[in-house]
N, C-alpha and C. Protein backbone atom coordinates (compact mmCIF):
# COMPACT_ATOMS: atom_id res chain seq x y z
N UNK A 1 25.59 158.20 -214.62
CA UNK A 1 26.04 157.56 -213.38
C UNK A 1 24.89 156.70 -212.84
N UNK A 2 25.29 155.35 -212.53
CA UNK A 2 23.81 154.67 -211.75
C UNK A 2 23.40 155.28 -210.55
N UNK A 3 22.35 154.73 -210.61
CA UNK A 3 21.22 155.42 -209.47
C UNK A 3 22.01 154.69 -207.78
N UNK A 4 21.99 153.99 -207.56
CA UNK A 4 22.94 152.99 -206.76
C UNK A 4 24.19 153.69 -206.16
N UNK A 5 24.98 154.30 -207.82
CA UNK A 5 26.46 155.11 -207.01
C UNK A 5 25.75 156.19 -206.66
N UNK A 6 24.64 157.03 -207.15
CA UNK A 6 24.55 157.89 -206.27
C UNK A 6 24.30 158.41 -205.30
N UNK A 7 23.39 156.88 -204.81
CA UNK A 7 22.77 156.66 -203.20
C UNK A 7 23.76 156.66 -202.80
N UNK A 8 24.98 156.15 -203.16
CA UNK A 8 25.88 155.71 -201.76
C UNK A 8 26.77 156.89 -201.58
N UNK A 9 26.96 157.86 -202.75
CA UNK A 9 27.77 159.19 -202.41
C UNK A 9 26.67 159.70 -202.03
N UNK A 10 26.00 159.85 -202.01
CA UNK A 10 25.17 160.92 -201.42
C UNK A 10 25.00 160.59 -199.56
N UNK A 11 25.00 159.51 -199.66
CA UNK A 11 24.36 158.63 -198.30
C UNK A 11 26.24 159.01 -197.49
N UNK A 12 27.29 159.11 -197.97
CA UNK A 12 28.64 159.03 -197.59
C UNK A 12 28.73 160.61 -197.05
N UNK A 13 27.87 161.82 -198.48
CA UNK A 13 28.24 163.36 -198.04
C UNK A 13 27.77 163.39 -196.66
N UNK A 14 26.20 162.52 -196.40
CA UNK A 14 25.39 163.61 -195.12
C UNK A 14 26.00 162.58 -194.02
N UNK A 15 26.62 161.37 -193.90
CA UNK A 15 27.21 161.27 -192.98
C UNK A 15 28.23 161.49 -192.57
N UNK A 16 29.80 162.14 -193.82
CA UNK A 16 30.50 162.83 -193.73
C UNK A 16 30.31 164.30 -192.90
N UNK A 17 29.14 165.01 -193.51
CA UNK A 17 29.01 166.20 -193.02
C UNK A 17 28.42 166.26 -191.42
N UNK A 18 27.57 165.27 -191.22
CA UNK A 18 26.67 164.74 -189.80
C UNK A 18 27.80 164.86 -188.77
N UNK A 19 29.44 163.72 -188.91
CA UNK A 19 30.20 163.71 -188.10
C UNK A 19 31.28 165.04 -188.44
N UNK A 20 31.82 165.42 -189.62
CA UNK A 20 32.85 166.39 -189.89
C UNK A 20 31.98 167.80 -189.31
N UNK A 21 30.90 168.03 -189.50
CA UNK A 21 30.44 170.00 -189.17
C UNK A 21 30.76 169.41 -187.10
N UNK A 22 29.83 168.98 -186.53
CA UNK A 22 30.21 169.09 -185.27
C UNK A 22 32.32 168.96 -184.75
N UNK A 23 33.06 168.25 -185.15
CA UNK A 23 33.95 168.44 -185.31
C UNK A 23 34.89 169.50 -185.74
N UNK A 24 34.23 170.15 -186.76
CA UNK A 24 34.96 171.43 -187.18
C UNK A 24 34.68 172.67 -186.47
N UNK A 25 33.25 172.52 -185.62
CA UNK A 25 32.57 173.66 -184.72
C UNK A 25 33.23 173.44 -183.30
N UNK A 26 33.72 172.11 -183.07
CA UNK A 26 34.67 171.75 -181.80
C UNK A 26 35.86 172.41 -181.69
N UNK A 27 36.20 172.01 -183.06
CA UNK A 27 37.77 172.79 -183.47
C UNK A 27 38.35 174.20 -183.71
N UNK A 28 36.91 175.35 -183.87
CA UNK A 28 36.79 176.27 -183.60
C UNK A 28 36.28 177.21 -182.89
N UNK A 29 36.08 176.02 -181.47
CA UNK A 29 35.53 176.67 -180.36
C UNK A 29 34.28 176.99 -179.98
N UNK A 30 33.75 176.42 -181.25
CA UNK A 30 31.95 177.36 -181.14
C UNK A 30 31.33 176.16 -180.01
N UNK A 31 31.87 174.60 -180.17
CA UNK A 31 31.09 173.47 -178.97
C UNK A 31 32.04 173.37 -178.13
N UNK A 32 32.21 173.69 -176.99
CA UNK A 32 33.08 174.01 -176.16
C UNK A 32 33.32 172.33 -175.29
N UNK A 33 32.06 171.56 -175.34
CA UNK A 33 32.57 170.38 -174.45
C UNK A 33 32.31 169.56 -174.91
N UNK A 34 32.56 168.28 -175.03
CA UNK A 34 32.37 167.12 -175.94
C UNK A 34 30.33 166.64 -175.34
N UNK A 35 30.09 167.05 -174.52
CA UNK A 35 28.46 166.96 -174.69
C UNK A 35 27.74 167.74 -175.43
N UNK A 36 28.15 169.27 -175.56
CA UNK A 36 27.30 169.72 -176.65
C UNK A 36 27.87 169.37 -178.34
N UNK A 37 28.77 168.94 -178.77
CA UNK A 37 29.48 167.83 -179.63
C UNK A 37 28.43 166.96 -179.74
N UNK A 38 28.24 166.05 -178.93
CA UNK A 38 27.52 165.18 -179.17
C UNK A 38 25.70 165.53 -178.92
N UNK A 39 25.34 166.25 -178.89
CA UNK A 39 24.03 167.03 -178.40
C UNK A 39 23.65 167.63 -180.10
N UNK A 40 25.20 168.14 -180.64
CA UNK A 40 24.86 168.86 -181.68
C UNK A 40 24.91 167.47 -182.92
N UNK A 41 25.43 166.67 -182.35
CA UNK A 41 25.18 165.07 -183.22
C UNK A 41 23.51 164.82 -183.48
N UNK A 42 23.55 164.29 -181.78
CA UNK A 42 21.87 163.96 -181.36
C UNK A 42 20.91 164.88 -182.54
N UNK A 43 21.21 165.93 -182.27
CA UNK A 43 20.12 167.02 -183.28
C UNK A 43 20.33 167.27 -184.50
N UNK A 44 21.33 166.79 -184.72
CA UNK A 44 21.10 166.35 -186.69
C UNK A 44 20.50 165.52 -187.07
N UNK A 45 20.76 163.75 -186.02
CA UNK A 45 20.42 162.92 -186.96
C UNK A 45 18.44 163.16 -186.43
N UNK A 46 18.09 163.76 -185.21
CA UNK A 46 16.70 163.69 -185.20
C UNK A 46 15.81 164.94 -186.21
N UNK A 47 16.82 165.86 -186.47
CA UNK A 47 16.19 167.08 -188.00
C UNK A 47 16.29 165.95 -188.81
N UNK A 48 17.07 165.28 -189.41
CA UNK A 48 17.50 164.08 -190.85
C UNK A 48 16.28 163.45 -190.68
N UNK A 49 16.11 162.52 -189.30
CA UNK A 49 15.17 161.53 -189.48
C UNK A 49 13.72 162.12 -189.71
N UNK A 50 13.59 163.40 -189.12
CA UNK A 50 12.29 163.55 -189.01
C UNK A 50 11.75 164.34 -190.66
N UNK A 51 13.19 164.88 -191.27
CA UNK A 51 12.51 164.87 -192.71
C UNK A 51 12.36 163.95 -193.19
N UNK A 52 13.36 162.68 -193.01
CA UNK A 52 12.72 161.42 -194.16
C UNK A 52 11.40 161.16 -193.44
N UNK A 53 10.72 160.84 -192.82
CA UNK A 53 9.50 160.59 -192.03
C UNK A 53 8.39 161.36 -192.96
N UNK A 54 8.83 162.61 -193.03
CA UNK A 54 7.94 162.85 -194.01
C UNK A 54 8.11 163.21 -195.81
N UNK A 55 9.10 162.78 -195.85
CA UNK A 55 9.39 162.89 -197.60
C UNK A 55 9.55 161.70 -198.24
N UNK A 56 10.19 160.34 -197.39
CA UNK A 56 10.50 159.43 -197.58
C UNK A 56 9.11 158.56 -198.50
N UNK A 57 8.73 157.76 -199.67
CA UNK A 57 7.53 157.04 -199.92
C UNK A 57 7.08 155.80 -199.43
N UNK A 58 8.46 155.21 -199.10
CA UNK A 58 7.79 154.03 -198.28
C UNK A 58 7.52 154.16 -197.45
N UNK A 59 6.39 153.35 -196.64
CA UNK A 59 5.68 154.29 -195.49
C UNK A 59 6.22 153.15 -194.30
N UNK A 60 6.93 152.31 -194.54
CA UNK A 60 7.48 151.32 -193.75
C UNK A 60 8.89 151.78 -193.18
N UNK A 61 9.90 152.69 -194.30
CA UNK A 61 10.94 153.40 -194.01
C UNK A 61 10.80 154.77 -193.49
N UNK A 62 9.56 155.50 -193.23
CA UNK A 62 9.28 156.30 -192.58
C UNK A 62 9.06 156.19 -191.04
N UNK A 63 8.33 154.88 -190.93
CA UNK A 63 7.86 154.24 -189.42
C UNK A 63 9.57 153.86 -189.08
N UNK A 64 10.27 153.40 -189.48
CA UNK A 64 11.74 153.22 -189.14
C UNK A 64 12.65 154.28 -188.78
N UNK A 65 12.56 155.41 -189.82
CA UNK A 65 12.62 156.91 -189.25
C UNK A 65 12.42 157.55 -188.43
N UNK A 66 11.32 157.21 -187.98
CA UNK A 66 10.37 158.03 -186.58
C UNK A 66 11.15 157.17 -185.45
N UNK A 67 11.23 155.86 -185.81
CA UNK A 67 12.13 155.33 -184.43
C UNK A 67 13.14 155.65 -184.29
N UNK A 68 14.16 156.25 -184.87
CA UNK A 68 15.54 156.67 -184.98
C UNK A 68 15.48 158.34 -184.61
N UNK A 69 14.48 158.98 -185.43
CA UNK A 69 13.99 160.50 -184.30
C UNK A 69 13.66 160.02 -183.02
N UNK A 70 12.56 159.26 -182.90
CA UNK A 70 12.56 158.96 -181.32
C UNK A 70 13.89 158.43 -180.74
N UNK A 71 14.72 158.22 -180.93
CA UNK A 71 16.06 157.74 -180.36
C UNK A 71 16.81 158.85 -180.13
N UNK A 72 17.07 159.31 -181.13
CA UNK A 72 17.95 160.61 -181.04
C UNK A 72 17.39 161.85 -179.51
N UNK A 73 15.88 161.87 -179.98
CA UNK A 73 15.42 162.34 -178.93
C UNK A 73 15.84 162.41 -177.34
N UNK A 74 15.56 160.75 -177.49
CA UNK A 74 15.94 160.18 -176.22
C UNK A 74 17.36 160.38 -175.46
N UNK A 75 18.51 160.30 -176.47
CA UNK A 75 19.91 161.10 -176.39
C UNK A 75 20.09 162.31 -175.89
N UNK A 76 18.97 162.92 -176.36
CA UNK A 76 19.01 164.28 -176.31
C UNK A 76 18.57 164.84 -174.47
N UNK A 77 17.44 163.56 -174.09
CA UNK A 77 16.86 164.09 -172.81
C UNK A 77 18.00 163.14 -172.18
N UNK A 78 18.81 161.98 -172.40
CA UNK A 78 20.10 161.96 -171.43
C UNK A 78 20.95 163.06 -171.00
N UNK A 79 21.25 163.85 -172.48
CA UNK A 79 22.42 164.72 -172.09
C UNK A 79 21.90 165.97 -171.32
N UNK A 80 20.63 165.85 -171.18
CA UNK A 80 19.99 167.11 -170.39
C UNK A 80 20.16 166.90 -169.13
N UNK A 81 20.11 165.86 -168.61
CA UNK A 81 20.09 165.38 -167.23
C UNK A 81 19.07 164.63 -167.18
N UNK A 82 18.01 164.19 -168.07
CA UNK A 82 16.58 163.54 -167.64
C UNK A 82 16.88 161.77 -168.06
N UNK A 83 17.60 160.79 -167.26
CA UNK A 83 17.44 159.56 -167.60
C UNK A 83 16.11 159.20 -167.58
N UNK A 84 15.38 159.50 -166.95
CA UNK A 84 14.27 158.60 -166.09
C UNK A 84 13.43 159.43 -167.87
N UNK A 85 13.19 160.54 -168.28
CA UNK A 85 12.32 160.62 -168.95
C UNK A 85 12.65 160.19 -170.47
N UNK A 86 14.16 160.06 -170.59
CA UNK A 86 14.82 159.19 -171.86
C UNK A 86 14.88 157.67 -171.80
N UNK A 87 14.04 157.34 -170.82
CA UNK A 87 13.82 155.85 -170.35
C UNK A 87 12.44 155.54 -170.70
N UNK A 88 11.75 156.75 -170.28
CA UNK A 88 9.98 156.12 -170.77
C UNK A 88 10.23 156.98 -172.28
N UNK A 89 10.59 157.62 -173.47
CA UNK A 89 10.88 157.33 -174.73
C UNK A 89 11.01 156.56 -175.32
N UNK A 90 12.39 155.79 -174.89
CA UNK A 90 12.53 154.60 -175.60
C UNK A 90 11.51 153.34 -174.90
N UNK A 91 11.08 152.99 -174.24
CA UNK A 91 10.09 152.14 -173.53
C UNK A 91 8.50 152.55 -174.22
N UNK A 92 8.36 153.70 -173.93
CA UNK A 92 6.87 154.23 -174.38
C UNK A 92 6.49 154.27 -176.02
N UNK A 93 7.43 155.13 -176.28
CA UNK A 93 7.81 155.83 -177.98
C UNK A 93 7.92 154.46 -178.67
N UNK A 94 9.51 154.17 -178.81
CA UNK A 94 10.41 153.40 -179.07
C UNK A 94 9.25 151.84 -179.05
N UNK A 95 9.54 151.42 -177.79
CA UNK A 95 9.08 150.33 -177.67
C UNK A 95 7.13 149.80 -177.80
N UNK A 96 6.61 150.55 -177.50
CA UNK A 96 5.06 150.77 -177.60
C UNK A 96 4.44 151.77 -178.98
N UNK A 97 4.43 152.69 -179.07
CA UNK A 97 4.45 153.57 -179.94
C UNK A 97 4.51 153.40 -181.58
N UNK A 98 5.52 153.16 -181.42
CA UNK A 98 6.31 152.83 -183.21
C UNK A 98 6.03 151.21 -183.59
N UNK A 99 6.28 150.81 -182.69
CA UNK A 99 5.68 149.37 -182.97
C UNK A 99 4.58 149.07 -183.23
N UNK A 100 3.68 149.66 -182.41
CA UNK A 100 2.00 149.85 -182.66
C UNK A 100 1.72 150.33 -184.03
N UNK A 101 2.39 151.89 -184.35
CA UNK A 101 2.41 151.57 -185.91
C UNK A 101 2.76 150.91 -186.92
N UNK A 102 3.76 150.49 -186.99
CA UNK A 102 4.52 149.65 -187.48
C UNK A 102 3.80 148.43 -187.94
N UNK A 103 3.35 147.80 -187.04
CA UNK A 103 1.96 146.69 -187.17
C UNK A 103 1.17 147.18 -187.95
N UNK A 104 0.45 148.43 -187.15
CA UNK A 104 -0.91 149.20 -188.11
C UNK A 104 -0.28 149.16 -189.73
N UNK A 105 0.79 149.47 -190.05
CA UNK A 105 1.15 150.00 -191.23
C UNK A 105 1.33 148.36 -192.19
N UNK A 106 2.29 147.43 -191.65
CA UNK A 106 2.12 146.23 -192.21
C UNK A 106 0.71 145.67 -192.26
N UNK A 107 -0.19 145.92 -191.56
CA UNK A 107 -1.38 145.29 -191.47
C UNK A 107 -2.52 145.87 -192.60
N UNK A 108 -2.10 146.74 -193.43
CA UNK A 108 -2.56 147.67 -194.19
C UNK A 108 -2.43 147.32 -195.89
N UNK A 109 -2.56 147.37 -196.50
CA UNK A 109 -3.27 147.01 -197.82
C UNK A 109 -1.50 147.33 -198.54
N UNK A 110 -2.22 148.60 -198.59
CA UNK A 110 -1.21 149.47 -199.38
C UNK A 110 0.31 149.79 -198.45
N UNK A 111 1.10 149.72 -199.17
CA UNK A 111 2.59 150.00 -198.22
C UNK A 111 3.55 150.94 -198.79
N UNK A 112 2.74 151.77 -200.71
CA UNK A 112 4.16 152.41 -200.69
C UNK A 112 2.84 153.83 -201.53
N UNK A 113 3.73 154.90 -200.83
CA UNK A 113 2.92 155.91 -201.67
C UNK A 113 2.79 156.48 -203.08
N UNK A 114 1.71 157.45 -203.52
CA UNK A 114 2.41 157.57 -205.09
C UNK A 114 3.10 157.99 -205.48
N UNK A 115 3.57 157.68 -206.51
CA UNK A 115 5.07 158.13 -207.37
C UNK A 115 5.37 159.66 -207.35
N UNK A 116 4.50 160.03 -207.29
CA UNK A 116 4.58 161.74 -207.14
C UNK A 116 4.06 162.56 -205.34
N UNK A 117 4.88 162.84 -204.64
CA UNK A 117 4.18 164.14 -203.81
C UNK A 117 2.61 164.09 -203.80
N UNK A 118 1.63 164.12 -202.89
CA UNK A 118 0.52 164.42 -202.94
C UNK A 118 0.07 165.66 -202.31
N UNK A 119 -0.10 166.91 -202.10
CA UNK A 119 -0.35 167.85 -200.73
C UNK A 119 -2.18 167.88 -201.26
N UNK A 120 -2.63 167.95 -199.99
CA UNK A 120 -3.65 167.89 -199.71
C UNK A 120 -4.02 169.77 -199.55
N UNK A 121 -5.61 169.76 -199.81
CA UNK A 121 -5.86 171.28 -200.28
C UNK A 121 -5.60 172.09 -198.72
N UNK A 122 -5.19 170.93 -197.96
CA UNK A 122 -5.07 172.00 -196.24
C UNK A 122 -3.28 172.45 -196.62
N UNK A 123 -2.81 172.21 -197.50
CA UNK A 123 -1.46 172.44 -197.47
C UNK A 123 -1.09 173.71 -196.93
N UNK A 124 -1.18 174.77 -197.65
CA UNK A 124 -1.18 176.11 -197.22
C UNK A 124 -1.58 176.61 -196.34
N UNK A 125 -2.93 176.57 -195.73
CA UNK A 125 -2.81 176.40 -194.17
C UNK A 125 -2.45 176.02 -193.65
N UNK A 126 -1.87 174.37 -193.64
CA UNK A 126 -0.56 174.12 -192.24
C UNK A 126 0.36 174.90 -192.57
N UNK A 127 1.22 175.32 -194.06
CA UNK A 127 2.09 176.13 -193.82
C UNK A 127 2.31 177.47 -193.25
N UNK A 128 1.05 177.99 -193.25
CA UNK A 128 0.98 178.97 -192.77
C UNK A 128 1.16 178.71 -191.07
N UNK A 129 0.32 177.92 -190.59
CA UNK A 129 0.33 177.50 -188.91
C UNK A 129 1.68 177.27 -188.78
N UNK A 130 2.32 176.21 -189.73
CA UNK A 130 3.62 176.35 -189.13
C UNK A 130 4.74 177.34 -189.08
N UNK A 131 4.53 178.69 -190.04
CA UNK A 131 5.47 179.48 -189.90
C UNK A 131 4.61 180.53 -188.20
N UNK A 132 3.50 180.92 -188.36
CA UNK A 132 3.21 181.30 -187.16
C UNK A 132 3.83 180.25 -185.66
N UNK A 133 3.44 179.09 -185.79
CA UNK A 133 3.95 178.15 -184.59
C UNK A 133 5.76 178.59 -184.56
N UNK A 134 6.20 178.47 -185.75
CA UNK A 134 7.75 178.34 -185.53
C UNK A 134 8.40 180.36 -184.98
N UNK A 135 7.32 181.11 -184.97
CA UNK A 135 7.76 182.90 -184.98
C UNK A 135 7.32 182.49 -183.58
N UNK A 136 6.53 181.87 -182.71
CA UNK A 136 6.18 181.89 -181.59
C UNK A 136 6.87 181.18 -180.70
N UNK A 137 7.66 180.26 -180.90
CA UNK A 137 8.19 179.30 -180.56
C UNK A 137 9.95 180.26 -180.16
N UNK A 138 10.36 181.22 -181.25
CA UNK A 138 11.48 181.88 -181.58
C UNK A 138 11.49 182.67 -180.22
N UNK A 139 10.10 183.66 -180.84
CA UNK A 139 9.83 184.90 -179.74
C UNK A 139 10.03 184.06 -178.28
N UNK A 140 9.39 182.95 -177.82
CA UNK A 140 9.24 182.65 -176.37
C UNK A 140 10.48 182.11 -176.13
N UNK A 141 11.54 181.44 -176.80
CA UNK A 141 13.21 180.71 -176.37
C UNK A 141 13.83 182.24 -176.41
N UNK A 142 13.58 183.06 -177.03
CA UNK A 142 14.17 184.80 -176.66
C UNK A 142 14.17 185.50 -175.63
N UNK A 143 12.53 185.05 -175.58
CA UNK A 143 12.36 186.29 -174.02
C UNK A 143 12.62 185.13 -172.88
N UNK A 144 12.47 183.88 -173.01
CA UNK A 144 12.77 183.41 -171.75
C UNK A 144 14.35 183.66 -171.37
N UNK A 145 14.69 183.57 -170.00
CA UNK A 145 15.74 183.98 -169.01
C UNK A 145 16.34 182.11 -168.81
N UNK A 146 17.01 181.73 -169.58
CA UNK A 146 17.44 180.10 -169.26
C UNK A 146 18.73 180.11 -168.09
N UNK A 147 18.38 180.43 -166.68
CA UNK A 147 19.18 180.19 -166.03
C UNK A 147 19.95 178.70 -166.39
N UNK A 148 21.48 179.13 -165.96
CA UNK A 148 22.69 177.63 -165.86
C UNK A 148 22.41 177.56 -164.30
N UNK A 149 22.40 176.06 -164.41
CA UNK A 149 23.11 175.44 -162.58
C UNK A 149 24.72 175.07 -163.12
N UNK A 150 25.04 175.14 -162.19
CA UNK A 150 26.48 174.87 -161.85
C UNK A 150 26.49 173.10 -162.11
N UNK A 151 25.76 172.66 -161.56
CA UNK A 151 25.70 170.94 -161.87
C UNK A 151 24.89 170.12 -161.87
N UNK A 152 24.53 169.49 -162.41
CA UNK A 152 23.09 168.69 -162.77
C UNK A 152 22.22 168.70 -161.59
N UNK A 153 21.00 168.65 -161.84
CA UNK A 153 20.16 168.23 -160.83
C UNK A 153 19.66 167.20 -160.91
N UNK A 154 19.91 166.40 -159.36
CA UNK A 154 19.99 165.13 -159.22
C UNK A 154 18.11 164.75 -159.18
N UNK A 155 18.14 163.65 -160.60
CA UNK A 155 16.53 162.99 -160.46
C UNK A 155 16.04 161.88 -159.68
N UNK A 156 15.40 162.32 -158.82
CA UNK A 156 15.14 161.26 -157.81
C UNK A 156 13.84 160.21 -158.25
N UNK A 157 14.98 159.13 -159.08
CA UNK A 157 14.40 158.42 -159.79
C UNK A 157 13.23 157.15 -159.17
N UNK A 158 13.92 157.06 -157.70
CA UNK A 158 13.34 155.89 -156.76
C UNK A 158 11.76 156.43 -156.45
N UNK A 159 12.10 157.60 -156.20
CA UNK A 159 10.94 158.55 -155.24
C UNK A 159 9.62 158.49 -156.24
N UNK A 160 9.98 158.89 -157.64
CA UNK A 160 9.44 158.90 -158.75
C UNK A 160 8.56 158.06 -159.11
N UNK A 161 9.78 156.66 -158.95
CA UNK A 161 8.75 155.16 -159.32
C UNK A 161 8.11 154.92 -158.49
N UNK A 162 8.01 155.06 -157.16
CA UNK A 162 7.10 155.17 -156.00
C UNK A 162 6.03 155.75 -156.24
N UNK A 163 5.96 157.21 -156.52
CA UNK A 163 4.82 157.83 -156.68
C UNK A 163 4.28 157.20 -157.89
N UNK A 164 4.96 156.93 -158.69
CA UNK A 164 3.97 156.26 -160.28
C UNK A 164 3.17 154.99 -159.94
N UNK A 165 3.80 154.20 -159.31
CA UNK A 165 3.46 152.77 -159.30
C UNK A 165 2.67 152.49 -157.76
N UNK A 166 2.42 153.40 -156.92
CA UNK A 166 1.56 153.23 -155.69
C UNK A 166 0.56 154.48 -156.40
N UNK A 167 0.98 155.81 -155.87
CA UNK A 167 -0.75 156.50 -155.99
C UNK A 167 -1.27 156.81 -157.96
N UNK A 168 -0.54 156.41 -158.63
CA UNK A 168 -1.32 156.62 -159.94
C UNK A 168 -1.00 155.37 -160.90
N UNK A 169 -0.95 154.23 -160.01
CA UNK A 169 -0.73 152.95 -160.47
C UNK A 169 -2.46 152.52 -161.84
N UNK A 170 -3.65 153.40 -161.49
CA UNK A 170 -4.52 153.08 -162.05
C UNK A 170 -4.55 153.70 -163.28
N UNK A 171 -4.31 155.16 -163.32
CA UNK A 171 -3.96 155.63 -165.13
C UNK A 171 -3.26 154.94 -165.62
N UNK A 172 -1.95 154.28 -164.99
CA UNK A 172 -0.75 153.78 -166.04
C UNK A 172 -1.02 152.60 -166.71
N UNK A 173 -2.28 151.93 -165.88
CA UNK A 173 -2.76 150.46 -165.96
C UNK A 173 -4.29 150.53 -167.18
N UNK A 174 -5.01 151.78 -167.10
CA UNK A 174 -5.65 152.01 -167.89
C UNK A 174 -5.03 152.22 -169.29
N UNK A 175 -3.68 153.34 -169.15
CA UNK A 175 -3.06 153.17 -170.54
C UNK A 175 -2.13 151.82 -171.14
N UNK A 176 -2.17 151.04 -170.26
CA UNK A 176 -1.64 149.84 -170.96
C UNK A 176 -2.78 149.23 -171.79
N UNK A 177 -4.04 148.97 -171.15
CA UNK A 177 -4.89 148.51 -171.24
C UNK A 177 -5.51 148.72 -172.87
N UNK A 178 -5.58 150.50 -172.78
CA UNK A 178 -5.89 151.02 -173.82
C UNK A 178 -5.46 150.91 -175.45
N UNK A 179 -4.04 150.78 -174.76
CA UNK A 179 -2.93 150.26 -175.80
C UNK A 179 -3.34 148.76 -176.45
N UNK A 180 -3.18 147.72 -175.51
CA UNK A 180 -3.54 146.55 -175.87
C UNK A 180 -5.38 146.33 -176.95
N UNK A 181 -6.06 147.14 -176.21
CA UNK A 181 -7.29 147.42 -177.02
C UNK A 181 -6.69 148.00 -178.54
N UNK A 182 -6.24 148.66 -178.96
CA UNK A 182 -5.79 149.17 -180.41
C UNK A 182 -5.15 148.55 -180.71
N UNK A 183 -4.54 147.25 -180.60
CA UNK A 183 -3.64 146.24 -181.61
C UNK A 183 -4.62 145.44 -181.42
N UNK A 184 -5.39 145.13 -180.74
CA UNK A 184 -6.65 144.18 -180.64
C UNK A 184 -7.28 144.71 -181.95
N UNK A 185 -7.87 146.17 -181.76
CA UNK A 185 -8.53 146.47 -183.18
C UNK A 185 -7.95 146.74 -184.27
N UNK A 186 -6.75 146.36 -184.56
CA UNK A 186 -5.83 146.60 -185.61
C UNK A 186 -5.74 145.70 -186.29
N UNK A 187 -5.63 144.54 -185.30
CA UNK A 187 -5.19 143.21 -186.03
C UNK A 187 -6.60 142.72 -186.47
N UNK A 188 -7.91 142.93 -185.73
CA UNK A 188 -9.41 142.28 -186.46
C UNK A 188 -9.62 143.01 -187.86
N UNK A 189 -9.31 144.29 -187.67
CA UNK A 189 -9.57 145.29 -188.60
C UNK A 189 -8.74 144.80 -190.09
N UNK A 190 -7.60 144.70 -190.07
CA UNK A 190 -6.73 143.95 -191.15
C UNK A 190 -7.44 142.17 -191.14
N UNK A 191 -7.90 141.32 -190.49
CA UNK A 191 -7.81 140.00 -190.82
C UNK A 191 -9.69 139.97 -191.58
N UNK A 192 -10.04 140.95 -191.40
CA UNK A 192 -11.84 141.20 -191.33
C UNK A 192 -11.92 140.62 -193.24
N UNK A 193 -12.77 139.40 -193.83
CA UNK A 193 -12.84 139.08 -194.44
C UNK A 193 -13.49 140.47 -195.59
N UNK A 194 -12.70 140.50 -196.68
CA UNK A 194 -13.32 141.35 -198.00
C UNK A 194 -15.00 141.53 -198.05
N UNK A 195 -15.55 140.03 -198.31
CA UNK A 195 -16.69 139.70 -198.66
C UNK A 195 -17.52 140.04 -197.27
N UNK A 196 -17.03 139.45 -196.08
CA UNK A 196 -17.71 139.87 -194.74
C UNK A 196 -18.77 140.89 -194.45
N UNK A 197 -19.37 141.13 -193.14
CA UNK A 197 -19.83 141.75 -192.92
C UNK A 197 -18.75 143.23 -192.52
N UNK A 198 -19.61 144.43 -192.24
CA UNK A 198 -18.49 145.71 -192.29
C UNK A 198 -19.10 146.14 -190.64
């Protein structure tokens, strides 16, 4: 079978299954309202994206990945009630963030990894950190007590931008600043002649 038909059945199962499992969990009661339906959407495609991010070899379709986890994300803090903080995601993340890499990564020599998996000799210790991080993470969503409100709590989004943009108008202006400094050194760093000085 070509390589081609099998991208595209394969690419057809996980978006078959992406929209059909939340649907079939609707239909048997387990998602009771069409927001956690779509919540249980949001959190597939940001688990999906965030494995290709790291399995994926092109490192250009990984940076594309991470923007589509950061999106999903962002979905995710709408349906919570948080506009205002699914607003600086896609603005911060989304728009600053991924782009900044994105540059870094085009601006870069090399663009596709090697043909084979590489793990580095820390492998087994992050795995290990991460099964401890993920038993700790379990234990504390257990013992915490997640009170329900009855109905959203209203974000007082005006009050918010007030306080950001009068009394801590100078961090936000330093991190722009900061930002603009690292594509400054991104872009000298990539144009810096071979032969040049280092």
């Amino acid at each position: 079978m070509p390589r081609g038909l099998l991208t595209v059945i394969a690419s057809m199962f996980v978006v078959g299954t992406a929209i059909g499992l939340p649907v079939l969990l609707f239909l048997l009661g387990l998602l009771k309202t069409p927001e956690d339906v779509l919540f249980f959407v949001f959190a597939e495609v940001l688990l999906v994206s965030a494995l290709l991010v790291v399995t994926m070899r092109d490192i250009i379709r990984c940076g594309l990945a991470m923007i589509v986890c950061f999106g999903a994300l962002a979905g995710i803090y709408v349906i919570a009630g948080a506009p205002l903080v699914a607003a600086a995601q896609v603005l911060v993340y989304i728009g600053a963030i991924s782009v900044l890499i994105l540059f870094a990564i085009m601006l870069t020599q090399t663009k596709a990894a090697p043909s084979s998996l590489v793990f580095q000799t820390q492998a087994v210790g992050a795995a290990l950190a991460a099964i401890l991080l993920a038993i700790i993470v379990v234990i504390t969503v257990g013992a915490t007590g997640w009170g329900a409100v009855d109905q959203r709590i209203h974000t007082a989004t005006d009050e918010l931008a007030t306080l950001l943009f009068n009394d801590y108008v100078l961090p936000f202006e330093v991190v722009s600043v900061l930002l603009l400094a690292a594509v400054i050194g991104g872009v000298f760093l990539a144009k810096r002649e071979e032969g040049g000085p280092s």
